[in-house]
PDB file of N, CA and C in Angstrom:
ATOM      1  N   UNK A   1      80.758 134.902 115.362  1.00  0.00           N
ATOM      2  CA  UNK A   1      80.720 133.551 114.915  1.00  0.00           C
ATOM      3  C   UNK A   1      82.135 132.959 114.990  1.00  0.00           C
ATOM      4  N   UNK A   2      82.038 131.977 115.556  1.00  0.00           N
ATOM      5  CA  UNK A   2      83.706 131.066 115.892  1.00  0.00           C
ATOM      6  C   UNK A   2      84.013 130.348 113.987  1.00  0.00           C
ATOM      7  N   UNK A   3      85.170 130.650 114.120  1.00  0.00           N
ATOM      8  CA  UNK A   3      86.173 130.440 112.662  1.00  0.00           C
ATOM      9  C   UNK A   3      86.138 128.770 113.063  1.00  0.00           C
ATOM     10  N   UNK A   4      86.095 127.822 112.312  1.00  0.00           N
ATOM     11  CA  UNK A   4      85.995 126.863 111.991  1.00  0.00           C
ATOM     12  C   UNK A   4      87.300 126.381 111.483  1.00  0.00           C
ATOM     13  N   UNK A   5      88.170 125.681 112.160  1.00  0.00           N
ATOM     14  CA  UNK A   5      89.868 124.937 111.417  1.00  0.00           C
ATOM     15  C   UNK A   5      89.436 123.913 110.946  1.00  0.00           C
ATOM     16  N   UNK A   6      90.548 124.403 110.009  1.00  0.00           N
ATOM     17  CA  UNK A   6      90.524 122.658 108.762  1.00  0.00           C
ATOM     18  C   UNK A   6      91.457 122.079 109.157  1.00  0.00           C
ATOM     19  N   UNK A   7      91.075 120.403 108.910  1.00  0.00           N
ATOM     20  CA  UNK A   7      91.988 119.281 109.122  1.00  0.00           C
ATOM     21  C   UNK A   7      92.802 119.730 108.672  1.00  0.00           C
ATOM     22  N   UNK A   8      93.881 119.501 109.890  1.00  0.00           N
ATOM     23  CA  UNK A   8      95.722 119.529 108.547  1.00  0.00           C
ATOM     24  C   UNK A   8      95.435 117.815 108.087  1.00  0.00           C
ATOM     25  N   UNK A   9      96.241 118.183 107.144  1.00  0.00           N
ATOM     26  CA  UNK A   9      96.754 116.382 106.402  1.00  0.00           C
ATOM     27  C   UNK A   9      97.583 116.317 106.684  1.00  0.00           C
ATOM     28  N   UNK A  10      97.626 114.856 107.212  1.00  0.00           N
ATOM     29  CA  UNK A  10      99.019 114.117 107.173  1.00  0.00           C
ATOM     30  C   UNK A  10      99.468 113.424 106.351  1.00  0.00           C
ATOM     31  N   UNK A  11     100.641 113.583 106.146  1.00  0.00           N
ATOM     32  CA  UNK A  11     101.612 112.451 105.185  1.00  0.00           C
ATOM     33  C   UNK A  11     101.429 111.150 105.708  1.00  0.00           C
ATOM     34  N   UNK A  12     101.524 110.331 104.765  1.00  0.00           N
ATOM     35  CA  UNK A  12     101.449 108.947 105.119  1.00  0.00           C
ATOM     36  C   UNK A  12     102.868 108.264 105.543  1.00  0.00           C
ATOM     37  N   UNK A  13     103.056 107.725 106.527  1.00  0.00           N
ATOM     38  CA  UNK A  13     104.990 107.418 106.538  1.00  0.00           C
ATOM     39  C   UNK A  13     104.881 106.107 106.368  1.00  0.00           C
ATOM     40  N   UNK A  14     105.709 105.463 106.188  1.00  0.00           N
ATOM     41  CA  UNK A  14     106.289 103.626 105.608  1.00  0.00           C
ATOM     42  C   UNK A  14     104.889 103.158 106.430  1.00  0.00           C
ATOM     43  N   UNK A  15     105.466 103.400 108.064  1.00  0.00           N
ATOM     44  CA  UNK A  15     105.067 102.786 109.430  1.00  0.00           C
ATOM     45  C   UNK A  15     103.550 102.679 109.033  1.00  0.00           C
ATOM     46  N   UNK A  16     102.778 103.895 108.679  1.00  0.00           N
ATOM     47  CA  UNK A  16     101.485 104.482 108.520  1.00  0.00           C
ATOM     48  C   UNK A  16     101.204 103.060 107.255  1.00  0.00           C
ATOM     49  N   UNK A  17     102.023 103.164 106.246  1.00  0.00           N
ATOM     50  CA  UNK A  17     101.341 102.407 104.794  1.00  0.00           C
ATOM     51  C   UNK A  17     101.926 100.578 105.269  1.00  0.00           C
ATOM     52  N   UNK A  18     102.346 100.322 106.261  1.00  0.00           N
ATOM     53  CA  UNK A  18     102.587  99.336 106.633  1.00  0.00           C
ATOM     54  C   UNK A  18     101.469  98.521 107.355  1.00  0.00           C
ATOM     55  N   UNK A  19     100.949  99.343 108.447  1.00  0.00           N
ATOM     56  CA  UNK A  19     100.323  98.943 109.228  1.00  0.00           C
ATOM     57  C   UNK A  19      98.719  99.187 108.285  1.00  0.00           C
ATOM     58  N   UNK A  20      98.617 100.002 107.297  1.00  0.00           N
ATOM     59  CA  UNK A  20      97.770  99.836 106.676  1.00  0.00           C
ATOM     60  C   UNK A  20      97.119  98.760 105.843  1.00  0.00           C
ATOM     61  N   UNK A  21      98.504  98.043 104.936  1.00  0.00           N
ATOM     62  CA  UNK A  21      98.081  96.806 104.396  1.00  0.00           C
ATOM     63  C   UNK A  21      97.745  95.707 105.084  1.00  0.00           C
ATOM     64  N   UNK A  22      98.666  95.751 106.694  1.00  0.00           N
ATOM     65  CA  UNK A  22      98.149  94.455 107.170  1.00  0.00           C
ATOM     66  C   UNK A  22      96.876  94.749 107.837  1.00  0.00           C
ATOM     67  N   UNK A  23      96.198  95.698 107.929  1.00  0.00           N
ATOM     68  CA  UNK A  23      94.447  96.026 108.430  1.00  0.00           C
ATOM     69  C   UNK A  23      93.829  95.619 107.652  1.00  0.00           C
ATOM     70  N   UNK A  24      94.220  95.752 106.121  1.00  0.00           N
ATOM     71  CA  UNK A  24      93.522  95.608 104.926  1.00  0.00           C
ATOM     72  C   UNK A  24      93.601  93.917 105.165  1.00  0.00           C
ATOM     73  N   UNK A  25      95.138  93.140 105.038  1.00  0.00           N
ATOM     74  CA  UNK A  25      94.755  91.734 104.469  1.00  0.00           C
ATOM     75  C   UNK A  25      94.094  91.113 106.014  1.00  0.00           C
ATOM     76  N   UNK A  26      93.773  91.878 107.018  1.00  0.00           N
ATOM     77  CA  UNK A  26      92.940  91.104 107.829  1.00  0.00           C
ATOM     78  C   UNK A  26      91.627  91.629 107.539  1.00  0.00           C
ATOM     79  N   UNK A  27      91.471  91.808 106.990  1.00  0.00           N
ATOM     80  CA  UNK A  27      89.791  92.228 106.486  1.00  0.00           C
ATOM     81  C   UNK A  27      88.982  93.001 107.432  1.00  0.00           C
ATOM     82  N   UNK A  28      89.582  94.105 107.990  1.00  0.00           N
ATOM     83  CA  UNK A  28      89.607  95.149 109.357  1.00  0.00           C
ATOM     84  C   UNK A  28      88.653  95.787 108.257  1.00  0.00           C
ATOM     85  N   UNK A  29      87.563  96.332 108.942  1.00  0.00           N
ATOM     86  CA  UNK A  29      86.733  97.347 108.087  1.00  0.00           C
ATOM     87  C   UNK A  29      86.733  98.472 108.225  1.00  0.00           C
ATOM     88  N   UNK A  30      86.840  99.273 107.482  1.00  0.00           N
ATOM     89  CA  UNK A  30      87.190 100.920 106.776  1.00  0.00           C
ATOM     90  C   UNK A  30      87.085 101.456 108.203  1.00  0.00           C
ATOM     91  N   UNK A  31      85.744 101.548 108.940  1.00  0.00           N
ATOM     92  CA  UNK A  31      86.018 102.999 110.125  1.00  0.00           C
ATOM     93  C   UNK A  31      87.078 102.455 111.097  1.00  0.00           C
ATOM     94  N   UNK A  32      87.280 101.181 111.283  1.00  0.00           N
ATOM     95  CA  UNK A  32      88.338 100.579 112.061  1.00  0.00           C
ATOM     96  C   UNK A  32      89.319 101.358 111.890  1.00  0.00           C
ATOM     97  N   UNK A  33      90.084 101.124 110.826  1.00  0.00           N
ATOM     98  CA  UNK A  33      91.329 101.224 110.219  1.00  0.00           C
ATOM     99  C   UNK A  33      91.490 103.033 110.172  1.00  0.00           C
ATOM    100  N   UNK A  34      90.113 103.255 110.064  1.00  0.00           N
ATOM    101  CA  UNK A  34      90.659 105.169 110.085  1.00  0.00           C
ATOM    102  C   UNK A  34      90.633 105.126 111.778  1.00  0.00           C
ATOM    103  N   UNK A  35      89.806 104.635 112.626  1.00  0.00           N
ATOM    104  CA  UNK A  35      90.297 105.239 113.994  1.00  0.00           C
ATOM    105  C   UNK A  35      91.445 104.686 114.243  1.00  0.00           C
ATOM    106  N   UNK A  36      92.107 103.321 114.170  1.00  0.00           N
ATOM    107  CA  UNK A  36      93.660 103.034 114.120  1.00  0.00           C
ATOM    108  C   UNK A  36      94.784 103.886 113.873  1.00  0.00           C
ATOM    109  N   UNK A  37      94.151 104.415 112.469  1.00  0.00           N
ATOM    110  CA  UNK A  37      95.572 105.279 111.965  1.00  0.00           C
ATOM    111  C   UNK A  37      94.881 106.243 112.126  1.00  0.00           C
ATOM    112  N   UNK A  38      93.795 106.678 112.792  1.00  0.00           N
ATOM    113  CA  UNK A  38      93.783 107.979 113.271  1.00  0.00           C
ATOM    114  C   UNK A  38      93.577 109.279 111.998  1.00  0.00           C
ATOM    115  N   UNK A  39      92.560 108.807 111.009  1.00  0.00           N
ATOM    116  CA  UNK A  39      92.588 109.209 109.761  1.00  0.00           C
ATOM    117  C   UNK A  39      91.122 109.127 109.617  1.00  0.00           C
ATOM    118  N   UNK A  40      90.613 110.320 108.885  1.00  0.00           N
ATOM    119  CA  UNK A  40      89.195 109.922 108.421  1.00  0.00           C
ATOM    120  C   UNK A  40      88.528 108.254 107.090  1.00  0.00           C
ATOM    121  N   UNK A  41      87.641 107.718 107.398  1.00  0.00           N
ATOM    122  CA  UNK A  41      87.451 106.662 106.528  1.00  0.00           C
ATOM    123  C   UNK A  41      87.776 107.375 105.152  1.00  0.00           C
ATOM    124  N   UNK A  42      87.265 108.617 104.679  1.00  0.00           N
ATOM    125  CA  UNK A  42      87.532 108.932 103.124  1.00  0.00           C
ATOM    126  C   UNK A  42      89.379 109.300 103.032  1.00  0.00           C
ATOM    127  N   UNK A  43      89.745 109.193 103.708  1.00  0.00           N
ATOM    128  CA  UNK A  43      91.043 108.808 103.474  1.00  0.00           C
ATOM    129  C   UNK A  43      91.720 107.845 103.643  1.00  0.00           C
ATOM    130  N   UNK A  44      90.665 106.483 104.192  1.00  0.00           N
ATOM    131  CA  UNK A  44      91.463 105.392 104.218  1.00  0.00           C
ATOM    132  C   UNK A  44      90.864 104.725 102.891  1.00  0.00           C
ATOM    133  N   UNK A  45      89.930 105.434 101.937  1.00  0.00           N
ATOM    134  CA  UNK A  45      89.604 105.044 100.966  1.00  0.00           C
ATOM    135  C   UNK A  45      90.143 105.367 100.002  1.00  0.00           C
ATOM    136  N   UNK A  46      91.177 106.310 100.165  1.00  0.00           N
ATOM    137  CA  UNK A  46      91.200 106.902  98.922  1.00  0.00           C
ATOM    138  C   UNK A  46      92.644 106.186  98.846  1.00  0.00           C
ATOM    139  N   UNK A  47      93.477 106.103 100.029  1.00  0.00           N
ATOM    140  CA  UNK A  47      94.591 105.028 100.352  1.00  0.00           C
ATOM    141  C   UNK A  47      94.458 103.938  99.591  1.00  0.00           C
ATOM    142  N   UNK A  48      93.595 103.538  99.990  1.00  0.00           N
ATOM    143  CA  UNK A  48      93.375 101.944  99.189  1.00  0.00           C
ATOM    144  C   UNK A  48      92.821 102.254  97.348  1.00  0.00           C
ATOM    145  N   UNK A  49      92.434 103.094  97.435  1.00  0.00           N
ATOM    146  CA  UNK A  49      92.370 103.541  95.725  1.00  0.00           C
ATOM    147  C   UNK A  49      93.857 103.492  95.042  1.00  0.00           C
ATOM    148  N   UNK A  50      94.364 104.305  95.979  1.00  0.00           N
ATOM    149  CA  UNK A  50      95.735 104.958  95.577  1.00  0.00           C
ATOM    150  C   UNK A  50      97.051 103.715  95.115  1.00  0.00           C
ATOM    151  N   UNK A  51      96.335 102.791  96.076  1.00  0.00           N
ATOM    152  CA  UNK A  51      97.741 101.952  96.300  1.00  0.00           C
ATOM    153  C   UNK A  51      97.155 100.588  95.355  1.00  0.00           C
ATOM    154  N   UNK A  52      95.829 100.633  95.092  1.00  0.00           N
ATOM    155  CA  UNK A  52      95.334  99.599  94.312  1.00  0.00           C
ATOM    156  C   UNK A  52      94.951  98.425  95.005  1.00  0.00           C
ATOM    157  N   UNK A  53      94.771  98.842  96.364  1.00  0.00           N
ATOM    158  CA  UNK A  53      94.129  97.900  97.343  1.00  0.00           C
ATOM    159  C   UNK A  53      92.333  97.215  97.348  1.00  0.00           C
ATOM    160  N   UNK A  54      91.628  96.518  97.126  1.00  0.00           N
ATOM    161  CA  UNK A  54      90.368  96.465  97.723  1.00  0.00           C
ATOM    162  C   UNK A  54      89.865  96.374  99.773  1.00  0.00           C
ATOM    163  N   UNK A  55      89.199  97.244  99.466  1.00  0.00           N
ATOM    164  CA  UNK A  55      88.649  96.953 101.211  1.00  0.00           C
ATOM    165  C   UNK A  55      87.208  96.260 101.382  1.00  0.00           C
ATOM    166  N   UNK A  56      86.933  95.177 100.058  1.00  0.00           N
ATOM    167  CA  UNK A  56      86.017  94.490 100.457  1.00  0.00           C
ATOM    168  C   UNK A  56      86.391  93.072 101.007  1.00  0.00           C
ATOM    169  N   UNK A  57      86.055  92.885 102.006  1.00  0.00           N
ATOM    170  CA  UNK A  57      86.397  91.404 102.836  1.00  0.00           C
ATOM    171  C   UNK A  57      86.534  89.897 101.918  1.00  0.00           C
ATOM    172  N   UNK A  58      87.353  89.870 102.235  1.00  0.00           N
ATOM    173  CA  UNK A  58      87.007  88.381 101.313  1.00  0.00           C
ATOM    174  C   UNK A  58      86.222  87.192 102.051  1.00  0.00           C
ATOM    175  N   UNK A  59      86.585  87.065 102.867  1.00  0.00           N
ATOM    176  CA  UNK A  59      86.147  85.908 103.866  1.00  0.00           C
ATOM    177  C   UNK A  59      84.248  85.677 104.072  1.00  0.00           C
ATOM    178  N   UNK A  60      83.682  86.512 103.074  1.00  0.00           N
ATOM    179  CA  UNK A  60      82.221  86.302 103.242  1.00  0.00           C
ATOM    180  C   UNK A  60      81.650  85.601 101.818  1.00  0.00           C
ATOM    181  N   UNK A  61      80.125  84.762 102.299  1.00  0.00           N
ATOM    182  CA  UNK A  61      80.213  83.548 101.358  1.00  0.00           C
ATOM    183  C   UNK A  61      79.567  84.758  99.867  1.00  0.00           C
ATOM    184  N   UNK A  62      79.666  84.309  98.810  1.00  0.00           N
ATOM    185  CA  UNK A  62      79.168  84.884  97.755  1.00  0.00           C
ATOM    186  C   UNK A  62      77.906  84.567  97.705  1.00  0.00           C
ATOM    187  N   UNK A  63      77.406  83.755  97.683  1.00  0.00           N
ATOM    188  CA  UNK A  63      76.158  83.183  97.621  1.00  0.00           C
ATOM    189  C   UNK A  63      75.014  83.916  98.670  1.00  0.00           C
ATOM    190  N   UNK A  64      73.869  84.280  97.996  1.00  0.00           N
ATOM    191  CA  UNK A  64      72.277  84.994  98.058  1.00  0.00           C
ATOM    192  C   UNK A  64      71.694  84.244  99.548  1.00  0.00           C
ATOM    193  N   UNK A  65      71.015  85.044 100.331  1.00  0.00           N
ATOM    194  CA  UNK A  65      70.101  84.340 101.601  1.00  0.00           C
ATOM    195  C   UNK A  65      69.118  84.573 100.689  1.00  0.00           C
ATOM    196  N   UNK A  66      68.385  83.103 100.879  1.00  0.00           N
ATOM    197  CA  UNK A  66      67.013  83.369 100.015  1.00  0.00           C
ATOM    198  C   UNK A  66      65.911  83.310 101.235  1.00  0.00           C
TER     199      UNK A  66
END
């Protein structure tokens, strides 16, 4: 049976948490932003936990389709 490798982790660098917020304030959605930075989505979630970011879009109307 073939041994199975685990993701290494990467550190996040400036460049990495830079280019992250501006994905975020363009309202880039989560799997985007992990194939960008080349990161799984549960770590671009946990990023935005971390840093006190939301990754819900703003730009959509609030209001119900009836």
């Amino acid at each position: 049976m073939a041994s199975r490798r685990r993701p290494r982790r990467r550190s996040w660098s400036s460049g990495d948490e830079q280019q992250f917020r501006r994905l975020v304030r363009q309202n880039t959605p989560t799997r985007d932003i992990a194939r960008k930075l080349r990161r799984t989505p549960q770590a671009i979630r946990s990023k935005a936990h971390q840093m006190r970011m939301s990754l819900r879009p703003y730009a959509r109307s609030r209001r119900r389709a009836r």
